[in-house]
Protein backbone atom coordinates (compact mmCIF):
# COMPACT_ATOMS: atom_id res chain seq x y z
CA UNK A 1 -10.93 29.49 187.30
CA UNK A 2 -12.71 31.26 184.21
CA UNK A 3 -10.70 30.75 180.60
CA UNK A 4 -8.87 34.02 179.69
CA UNK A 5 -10.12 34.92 176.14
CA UNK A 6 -8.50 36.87 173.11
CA UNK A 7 -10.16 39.07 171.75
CA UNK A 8 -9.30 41.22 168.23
CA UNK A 9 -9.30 44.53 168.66
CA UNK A 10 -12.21 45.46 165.88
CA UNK A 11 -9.97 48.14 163.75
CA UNK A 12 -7.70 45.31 163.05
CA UNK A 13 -9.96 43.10 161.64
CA UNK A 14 -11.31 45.57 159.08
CA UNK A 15 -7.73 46.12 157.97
CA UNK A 16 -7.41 42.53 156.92
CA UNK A 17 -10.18 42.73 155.05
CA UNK A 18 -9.75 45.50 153.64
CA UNK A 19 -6.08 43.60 152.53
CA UNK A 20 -7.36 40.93 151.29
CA UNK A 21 -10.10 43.01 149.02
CA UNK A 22 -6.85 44.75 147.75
CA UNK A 23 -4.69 41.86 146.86
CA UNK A 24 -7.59 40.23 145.19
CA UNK A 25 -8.44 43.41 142.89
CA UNK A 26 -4.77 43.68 141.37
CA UNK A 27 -5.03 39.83 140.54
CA UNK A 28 -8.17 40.68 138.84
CA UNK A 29 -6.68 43.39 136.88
CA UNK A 30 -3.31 41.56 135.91
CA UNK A 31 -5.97 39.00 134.57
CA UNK A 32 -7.96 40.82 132.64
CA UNK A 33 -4.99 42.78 130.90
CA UNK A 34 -3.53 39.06 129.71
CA UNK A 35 -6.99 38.33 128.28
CA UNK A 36 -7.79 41.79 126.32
CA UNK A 37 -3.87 41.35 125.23
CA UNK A 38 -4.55 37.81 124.18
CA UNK A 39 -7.81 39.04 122.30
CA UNK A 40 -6.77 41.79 120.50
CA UNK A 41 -3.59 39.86 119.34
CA UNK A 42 -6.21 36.87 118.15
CA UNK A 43 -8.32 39.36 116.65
CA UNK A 44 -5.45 40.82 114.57
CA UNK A 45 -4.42 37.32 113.34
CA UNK A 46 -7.87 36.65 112.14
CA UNK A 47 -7.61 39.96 110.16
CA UNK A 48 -4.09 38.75 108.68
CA UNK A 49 -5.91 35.26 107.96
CA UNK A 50 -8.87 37.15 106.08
CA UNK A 51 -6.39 38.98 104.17
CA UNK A 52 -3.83 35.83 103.20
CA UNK A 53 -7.00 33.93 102.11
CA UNK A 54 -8.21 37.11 100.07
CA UNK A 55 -4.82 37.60 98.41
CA UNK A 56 -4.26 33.82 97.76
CA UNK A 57 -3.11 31.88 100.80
CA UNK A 58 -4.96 28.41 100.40
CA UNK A 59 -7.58 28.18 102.12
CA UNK A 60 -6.34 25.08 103.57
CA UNK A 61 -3.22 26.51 105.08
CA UNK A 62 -5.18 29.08 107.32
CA UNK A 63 -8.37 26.77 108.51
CA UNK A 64 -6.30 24.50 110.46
CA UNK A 65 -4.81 27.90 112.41
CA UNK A 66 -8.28 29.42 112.59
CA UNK A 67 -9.44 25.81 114.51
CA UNK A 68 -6.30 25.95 116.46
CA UNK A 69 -7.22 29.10 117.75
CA UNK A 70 -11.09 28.44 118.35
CA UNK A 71 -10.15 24.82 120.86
CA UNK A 72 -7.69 26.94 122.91
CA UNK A 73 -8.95 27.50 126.38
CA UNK A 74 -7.33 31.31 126.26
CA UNK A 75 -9.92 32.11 123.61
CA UNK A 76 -12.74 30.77 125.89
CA UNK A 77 -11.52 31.68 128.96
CA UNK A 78 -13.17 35.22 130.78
CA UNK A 79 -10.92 38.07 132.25
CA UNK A 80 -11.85 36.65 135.91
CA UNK A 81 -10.97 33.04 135.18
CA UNK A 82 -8.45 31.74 137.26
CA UNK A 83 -6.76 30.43 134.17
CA UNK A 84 -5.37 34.13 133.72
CA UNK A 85 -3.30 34.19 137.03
CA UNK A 86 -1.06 31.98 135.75
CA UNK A 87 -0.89 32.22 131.91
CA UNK A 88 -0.74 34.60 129.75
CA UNK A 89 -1.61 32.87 126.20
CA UNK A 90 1.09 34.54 124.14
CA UNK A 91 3.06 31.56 123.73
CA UNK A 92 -0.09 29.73 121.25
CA UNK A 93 -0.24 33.49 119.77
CA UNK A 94 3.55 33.40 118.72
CA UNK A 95 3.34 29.87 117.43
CA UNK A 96 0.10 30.72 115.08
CA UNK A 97 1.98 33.93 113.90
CA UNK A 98 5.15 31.82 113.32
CA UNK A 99 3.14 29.27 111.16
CA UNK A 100 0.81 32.37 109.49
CA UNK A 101 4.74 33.27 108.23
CA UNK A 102 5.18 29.83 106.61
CA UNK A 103 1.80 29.56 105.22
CA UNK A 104 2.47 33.04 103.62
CA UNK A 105 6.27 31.94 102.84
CA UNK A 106 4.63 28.65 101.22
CA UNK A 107 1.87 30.66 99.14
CA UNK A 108 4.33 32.72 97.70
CA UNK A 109 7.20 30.13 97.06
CA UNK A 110 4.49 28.03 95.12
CA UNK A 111 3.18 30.91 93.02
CA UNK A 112 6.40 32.40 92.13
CA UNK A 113 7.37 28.57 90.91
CA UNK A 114 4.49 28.53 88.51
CA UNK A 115 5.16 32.02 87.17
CA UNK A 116 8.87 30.92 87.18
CA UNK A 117 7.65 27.81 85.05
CA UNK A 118 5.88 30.02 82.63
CA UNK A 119 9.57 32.40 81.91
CA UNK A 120 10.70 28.74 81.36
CA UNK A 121 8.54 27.84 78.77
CA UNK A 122 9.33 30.65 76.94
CA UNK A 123 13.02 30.69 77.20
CA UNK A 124 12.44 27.62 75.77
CA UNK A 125 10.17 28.46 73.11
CA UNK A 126 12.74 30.86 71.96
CA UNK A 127 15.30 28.29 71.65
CA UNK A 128 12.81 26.78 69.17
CA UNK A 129 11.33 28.91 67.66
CA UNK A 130 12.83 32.47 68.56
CA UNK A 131 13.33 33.74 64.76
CA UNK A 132 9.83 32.84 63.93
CA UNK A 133 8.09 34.42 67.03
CA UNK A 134 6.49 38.09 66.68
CA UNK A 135 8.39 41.11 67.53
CA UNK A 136 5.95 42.11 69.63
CA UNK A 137 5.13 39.07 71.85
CA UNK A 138 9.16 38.89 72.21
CA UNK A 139 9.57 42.67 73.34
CA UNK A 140 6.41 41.72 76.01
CA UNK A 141 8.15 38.66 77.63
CA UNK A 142 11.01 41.04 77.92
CA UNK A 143 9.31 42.66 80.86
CA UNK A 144 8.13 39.24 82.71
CA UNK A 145 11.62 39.27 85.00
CA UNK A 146 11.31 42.68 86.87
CA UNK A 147 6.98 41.83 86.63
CA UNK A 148 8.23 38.75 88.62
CA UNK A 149 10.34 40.21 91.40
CA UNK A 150 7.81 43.24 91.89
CA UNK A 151 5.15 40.85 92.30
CA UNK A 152 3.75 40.75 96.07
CA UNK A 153 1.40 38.58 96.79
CA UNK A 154 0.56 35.09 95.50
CA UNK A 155 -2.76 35.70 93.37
CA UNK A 156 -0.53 38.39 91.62
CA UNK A 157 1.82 35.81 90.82
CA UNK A 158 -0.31 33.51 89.87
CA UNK A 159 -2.36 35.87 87.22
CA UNK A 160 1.00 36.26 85.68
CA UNK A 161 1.63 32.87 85.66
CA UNK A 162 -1.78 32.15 83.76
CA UNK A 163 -1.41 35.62 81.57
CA UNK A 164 1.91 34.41 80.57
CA UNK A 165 1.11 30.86 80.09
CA UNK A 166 -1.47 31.92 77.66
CA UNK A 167 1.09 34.84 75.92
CA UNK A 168 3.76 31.80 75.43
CA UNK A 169 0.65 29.68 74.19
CA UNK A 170 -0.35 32.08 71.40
CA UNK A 171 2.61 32.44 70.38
CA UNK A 172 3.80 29.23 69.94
CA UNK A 173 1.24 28.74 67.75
CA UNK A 174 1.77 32.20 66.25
CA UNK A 175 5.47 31.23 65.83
CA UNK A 176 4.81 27.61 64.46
CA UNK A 177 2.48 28.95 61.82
CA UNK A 178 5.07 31.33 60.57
CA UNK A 179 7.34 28.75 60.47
CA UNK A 180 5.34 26.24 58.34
CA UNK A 181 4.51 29.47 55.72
CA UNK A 182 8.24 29.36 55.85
CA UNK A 183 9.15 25.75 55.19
CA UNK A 184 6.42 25.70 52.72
CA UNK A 185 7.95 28.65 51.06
CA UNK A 186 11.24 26.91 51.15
CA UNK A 187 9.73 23.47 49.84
CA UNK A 188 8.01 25.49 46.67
CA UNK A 189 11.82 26.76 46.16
CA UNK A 190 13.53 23.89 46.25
CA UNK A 191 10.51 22.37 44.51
CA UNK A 192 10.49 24.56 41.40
CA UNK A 193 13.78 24.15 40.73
CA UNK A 194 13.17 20.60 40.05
CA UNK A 195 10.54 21.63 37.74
CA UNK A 196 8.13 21.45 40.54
CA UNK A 197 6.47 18.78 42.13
CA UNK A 198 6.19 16.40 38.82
CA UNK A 199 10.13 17.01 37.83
CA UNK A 200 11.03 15.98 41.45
CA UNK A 201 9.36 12.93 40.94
CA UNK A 202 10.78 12.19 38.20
CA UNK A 203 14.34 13.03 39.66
CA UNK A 204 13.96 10.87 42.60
CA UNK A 205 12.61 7.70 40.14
CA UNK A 206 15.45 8.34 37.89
CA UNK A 207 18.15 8.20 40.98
CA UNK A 208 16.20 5.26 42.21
CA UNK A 209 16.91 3.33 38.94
CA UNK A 210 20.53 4.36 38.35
CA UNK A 211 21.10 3.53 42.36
CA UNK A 212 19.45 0.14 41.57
CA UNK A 213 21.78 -0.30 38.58
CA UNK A 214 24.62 0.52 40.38
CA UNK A 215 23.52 -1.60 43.21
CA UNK A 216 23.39 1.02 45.81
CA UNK A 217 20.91 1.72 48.70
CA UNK A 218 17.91 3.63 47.34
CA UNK A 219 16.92 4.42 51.26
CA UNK A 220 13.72 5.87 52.07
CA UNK A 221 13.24 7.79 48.32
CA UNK A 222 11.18 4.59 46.78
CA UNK A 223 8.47 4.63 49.82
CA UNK A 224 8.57 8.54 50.03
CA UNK A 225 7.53 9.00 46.40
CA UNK A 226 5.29 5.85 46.94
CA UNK A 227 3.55 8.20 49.89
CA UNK A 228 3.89 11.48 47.91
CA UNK A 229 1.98 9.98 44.97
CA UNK A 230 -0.80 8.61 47.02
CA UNK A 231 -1.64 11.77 49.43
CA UNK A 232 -1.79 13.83 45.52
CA UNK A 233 -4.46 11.22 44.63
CA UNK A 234 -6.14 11.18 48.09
CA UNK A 235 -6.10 14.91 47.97
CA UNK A 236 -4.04 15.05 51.01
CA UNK A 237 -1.43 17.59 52.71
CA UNK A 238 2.04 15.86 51.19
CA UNK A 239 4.26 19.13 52.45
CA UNK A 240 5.54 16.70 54.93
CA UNK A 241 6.27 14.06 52.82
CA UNK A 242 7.70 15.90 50.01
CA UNK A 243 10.02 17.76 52.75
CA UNK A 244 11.18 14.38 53.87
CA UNK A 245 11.50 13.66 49.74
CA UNK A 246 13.50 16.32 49.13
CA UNK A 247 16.30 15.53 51.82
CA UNK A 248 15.83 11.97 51.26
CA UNK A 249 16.84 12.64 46.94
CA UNK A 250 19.67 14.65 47.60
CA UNK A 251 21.04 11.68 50.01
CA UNK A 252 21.12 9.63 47.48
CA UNK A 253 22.03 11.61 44.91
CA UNK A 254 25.05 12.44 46.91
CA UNK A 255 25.53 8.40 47.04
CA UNK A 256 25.26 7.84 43.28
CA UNK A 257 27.74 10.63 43.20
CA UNK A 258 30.51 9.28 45.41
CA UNK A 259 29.77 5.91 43.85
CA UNK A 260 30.94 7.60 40.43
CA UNK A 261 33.83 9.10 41.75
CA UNK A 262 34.97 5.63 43.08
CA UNK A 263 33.98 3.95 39.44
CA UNK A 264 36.36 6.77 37.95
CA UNK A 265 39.07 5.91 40.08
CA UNK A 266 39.33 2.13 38.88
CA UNK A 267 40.56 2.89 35.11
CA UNK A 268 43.58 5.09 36.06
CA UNK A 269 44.49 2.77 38.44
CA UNK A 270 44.39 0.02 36.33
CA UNK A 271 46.17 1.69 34.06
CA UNK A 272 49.33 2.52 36.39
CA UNK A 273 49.05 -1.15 37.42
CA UNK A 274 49.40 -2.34 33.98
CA UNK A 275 52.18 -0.27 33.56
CA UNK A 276 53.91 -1.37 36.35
CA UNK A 277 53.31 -5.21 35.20
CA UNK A 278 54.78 -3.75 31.79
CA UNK A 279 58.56 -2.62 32.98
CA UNK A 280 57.83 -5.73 35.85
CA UNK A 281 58.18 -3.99 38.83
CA UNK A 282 58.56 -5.94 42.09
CA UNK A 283 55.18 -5.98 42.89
CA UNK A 284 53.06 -5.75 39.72
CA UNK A 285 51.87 -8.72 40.15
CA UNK A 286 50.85 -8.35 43.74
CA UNK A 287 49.04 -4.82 42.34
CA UNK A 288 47.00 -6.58 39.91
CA UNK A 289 45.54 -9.10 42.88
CA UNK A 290 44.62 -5.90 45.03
CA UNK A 291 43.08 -4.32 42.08
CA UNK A 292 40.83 -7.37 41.56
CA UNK A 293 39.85 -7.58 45.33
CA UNK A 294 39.27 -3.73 45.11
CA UNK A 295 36.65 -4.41 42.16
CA UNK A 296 34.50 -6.80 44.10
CA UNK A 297 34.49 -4.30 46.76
CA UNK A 298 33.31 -1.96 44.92
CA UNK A 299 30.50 -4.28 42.73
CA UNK A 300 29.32 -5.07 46.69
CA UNK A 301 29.33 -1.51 48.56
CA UNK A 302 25.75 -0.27 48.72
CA UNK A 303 26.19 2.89 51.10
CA UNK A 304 28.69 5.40 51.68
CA UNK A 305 30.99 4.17 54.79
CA UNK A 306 31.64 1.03 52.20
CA UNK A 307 32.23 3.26 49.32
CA UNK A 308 34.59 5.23 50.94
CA UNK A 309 36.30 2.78 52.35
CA UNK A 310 37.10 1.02 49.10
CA UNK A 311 37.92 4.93 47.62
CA UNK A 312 40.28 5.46 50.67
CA UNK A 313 42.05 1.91 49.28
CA UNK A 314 42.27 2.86 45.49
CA UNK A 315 44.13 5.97 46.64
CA UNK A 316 46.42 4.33 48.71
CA UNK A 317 46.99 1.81 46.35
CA UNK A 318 47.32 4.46 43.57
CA UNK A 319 49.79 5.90 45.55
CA UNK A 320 51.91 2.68 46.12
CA UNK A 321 52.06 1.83 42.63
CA UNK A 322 53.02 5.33 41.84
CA UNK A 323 55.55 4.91 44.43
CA UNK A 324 57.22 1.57 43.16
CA UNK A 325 57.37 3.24 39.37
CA UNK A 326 59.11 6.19 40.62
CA UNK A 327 61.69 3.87 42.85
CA UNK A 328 62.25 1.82 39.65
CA UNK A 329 62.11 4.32 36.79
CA UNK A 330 65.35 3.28 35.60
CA UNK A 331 67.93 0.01 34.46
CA UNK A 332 65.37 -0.93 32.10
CA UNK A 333 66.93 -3.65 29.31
CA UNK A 334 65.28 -1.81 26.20
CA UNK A 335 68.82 -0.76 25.15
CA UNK A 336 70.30 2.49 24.85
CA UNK A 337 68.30 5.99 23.70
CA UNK A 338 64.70 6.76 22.95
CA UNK A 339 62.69 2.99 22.60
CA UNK A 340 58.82 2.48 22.48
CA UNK A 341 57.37 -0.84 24.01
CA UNK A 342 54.51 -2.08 23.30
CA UNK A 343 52.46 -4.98 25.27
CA UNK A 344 49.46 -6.41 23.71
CA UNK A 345 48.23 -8.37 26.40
CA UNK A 346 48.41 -5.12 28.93
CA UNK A 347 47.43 -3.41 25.93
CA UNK A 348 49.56 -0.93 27.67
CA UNK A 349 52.72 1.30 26.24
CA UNK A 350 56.00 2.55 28.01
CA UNK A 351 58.28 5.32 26.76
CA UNK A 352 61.99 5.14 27.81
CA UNK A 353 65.10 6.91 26.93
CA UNK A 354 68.36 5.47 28.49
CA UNK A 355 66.64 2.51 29.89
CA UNK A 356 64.37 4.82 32.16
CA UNK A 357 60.80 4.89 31.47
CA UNK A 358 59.57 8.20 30.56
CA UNK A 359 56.10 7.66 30.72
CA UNK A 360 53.09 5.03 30.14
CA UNK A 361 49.88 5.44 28.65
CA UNK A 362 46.97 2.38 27.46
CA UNK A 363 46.53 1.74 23.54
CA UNK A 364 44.42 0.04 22.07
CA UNK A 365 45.20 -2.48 18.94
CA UNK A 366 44.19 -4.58 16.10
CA UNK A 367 41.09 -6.11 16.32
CA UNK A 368 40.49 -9.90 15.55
CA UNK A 369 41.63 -11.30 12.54
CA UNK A 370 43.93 -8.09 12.11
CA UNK A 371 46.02 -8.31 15.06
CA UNK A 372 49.11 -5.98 15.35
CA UNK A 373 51.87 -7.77 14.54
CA UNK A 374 55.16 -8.61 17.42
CA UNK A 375 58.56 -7.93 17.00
CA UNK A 376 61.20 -4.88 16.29
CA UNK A 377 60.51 -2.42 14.44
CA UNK A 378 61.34 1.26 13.91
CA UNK A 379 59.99 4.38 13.26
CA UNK A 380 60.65 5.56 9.94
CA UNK A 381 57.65 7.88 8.41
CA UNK A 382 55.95 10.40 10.67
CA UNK A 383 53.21 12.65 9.48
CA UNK A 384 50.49 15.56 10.93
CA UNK A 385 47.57 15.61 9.74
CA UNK A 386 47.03 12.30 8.00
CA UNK A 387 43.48 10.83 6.58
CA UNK A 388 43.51 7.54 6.59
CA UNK A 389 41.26 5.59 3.56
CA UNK A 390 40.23 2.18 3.81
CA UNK A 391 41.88 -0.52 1.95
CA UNK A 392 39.07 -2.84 1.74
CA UNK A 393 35.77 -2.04 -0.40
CA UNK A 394 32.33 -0.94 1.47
CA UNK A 395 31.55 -4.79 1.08
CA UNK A 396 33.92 -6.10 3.60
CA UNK A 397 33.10 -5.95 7.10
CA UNK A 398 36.60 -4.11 7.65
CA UNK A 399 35.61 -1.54 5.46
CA UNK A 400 35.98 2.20 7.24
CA UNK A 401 35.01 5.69 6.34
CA UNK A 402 38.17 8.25 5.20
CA UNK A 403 39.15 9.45 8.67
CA UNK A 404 41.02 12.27 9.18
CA UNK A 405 43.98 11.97 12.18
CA UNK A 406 46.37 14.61 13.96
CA UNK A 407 49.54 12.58 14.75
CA UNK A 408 50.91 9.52 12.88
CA UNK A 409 54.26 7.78 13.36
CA UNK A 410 54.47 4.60 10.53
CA UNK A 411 56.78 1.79 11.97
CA UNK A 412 56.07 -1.41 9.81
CA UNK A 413 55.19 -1.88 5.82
CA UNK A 414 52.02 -2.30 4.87
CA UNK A 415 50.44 0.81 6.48
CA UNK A 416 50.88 0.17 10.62
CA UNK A 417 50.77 3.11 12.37
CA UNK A 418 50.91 4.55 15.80
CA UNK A 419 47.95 6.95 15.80
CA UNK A 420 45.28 9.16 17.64
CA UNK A 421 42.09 7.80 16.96
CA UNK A 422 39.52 10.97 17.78
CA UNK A 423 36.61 8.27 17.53
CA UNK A 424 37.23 6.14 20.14
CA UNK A 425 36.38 7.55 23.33
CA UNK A 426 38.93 7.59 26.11
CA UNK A 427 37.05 5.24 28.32
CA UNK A 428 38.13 2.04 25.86
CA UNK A 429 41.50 2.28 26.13
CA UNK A 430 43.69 -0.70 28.01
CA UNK A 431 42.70 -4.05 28.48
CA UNK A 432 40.35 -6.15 26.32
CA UNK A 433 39.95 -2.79 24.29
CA UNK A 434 41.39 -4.79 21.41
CA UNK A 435 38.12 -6.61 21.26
CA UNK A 436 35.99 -3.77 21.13
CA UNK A 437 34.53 -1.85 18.17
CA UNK A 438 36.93 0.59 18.66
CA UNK A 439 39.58 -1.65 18.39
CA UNK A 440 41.84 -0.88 14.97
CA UNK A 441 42.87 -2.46 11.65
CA UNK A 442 46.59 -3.64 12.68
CA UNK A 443 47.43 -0.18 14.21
CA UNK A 444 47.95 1.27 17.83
CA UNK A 445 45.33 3.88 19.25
CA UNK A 446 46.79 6.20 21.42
CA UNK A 447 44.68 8.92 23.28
CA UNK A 448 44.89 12.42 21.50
CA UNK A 449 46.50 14.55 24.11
CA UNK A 450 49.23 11.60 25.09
CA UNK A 451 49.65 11.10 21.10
CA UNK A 452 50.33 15.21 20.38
CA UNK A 453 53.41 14.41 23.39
CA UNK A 454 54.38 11.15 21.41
CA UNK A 455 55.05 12.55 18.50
CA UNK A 456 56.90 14.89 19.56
CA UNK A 457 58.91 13.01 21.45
CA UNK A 458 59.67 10.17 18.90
CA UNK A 459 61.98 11.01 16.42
CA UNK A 460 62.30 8.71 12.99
CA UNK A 461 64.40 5.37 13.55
CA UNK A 462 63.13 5.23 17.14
CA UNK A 463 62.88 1.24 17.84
CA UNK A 464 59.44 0.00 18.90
CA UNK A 465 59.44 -3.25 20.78
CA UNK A 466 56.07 -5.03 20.62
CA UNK A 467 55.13 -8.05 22.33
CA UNK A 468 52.22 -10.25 23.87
């Protein structure tokens, strides 16, 4: 029995064809549309490369994206390759725009830090220099903050970076000349009225020597007029120098000056202190020990933190004395009414009335050989003006001119007076004065102004006590 064969009717073979012709022509298309897509898009990032590069973009932040790009099979791939059917390329395009962004983002961030860097330097250079800087160069910078945020692309920001680098260069310089002129015009000031550059010189050696004689730290002024005196010779710029000169001599001029005021401290202390060892307060002789320790002090300080600490002692110590007289003005045992009390070793007399003292002042007495004599004695010839003539002839080494005095109070035969004595200067009184060449004939010195309040005060008979 014969096989029984199928046979395809021939109008339905041509429609499967036909089918299959169809199908394959809309994959085509659907291809080619993700290629020309994918092209175009590639095409416009290579613009927006071009561009970044042009406007300042490294160069090495786009070639890596442009290589990227170029070893991608989408680029190389034609509309009828299969690779199309199932890929359409976009997802390498979005990651190349994404890091186009931060290569842009990048470009910009690191120019706008340099231009930031250049409004930095001159913010700062007006903090230096800002009075010295021209009007003009200030009134420019003035405009860099709204330059900076309107600036768009990184070359822009970096030309302003450079332009303003430059600006804040020239006028540094601008500024730092101005303010040399300046100094220098200061310098000549403070120069001339020295006497100019000779008389300060000469003012700095002369504080030099009276530092070294008061044994105080000269500092830098010895090697500063050292350098000042060889650049003149060498023919060399000493503005510097004499600058540094100029601060350095007022320094110690200030020094020598609080080192005076100390030194004039020490004799009106002493002075209260003998007083108090002359009505023997409680603690005279306590006073007299600090005293002493105050002196060596004072002989030892060489710069101002010691001097002031031994001034910031006197005071207090000035003040404790002060204190102790005050708490025992009075129950003196000097007897009744107004009694004078004299102590030749203290070289130091009290006032009292009532057996409170009144008030204390240093004398000064006899000199050798005609030593003020101890005991009681009284007041009983007082006289204003007096000249007193010297008993002994021009021969003798006691001999003194006529000397005219304003206050004198006679209170023992023979011609021994209390007295103002207008040529002994105030300094001598006190201690050890007695030995000086001021010292009198047998009399008491007392210093003009306290004398005018002595006599005064004293009337004749008054008792004066006098003892060593």
């Amino acid at each position: 029995m014969a096989r029984e064969m199928r046979v395809v009717p021939v109008a339905a073979s041509a429609g499967l064809v036909l089918a299959l012709v169809a199908g394959g022509a809309s994959i085509t298309a659907v291809a080619a549309g993700r290629q020309s897509s994918f092209s175009g898009r590639a095409a416009a990032l290579e613009r927006v490369w071009t561009r970044d590069v042009a406007v300042g973009v490294p160069v090495s932040s786009i070639t890596p994206l442009r290589r990227q790009l170029q070893r991608s099979q989408d680029l190389s791939a034609s509309w009828w390759s299969p690779h199309w059917w199932g890929d359409t390329g976009q997802a390498l395009l979005d990651q190349l725009q994404k890091q186009t962004n931060t290569a842009w983002s990048s470009a910009m961030s690191v120019a706008r830090a340099k231009a930031q860097v250049a409004v930095a330097g001159w913010t700062q250079l007006s903090t230096q220099l800002g009075s010295f800087i021209p009007a003009s160069a200030s009134a420019e910078a003035a405009t860099w903050p709204a330059r900076l945020m309107s600036a768009t692309t990184p070359d822009e920001l970096i030309r302003l970076a450079q332009l303003w680098g430059t600006e804040t260069g020239t006028a540094r310089s601008q500024a730092q000349t101005a303010q040399r002129n300046a100094q220098k015009a200061q310098l000549n000031a403070q120069v001339a009225g020295y006497g100019g550059v000779a008389g300060l010189l000469r003012a700095a050696q002369g504080a030099v020597s009276t530092a070294r004689g008061d044994n105080l730290d000269a500092g830098q002024v010895p090697s500063l007029i050292a350098s000042a005196q060889s650049q003149f010779q060498s023919g060399g710029d000493a503005t510097t120098t004499l600058k540094q000169l100029v601060a350095a001599y007022q320094g110690l001029r200030s020094l020598i000056s609080l080192n005076d005021n100390v030194a004039s401290l020490q004799q009106p202390l002493l002075w209260t202190i003998d007083q108090a060892a002359a009505e023997s307060t409680p603690n005279a002789g306590g006073f007299q020990a600090q005293y002493s320790s105050l002196q060596n002090a004072f002989r030892n300080a060489s710069e101002a933190p010691q001097l002031t600490t031994v001034q910031q002692q006197m005071n207090a110590l000035t003040a404790t004395v002060n204190q102790e007289l005050a708490a025992n003005q009075c129950g003196h045992g000097v007897g009744g009414g107004k009694v004078i009390t004299l102590n030749l070793t203290l070289q130091e007399a009290v006032f009292y009335q009532d057996g409170c003292a009144v008030r204390g002042t240093p004398i000064t007495t006899g000199r050798a050989l005609l030593r003020t004599p101890t005991g009681r004695f009284h007041i009983f010839y007082k006289t204003s003006p007096f000249r007193f003539v010297s008993p002994w002839p021009p021969s003798s080494p006691f001999y003194y001119y006529p000397s005219w005095t304003s206050w004198v109070m006679e209170f023992a035969s023979g011609g021994y007076f209390i007295h103002d004595a207008p040529w002994e200067p105030s300094g001598e009184y006190g201690p050890g004065s007695e030995n000086s060449s001021g010292a009198s004939h047998g009399c008491v010195h007392i210093q003009t102004p306290t004398m005018q309040w002595v006599y005064q005060w004293t009337p004749i008979g008054t008792p004066v006590i006098i003892t060593n």
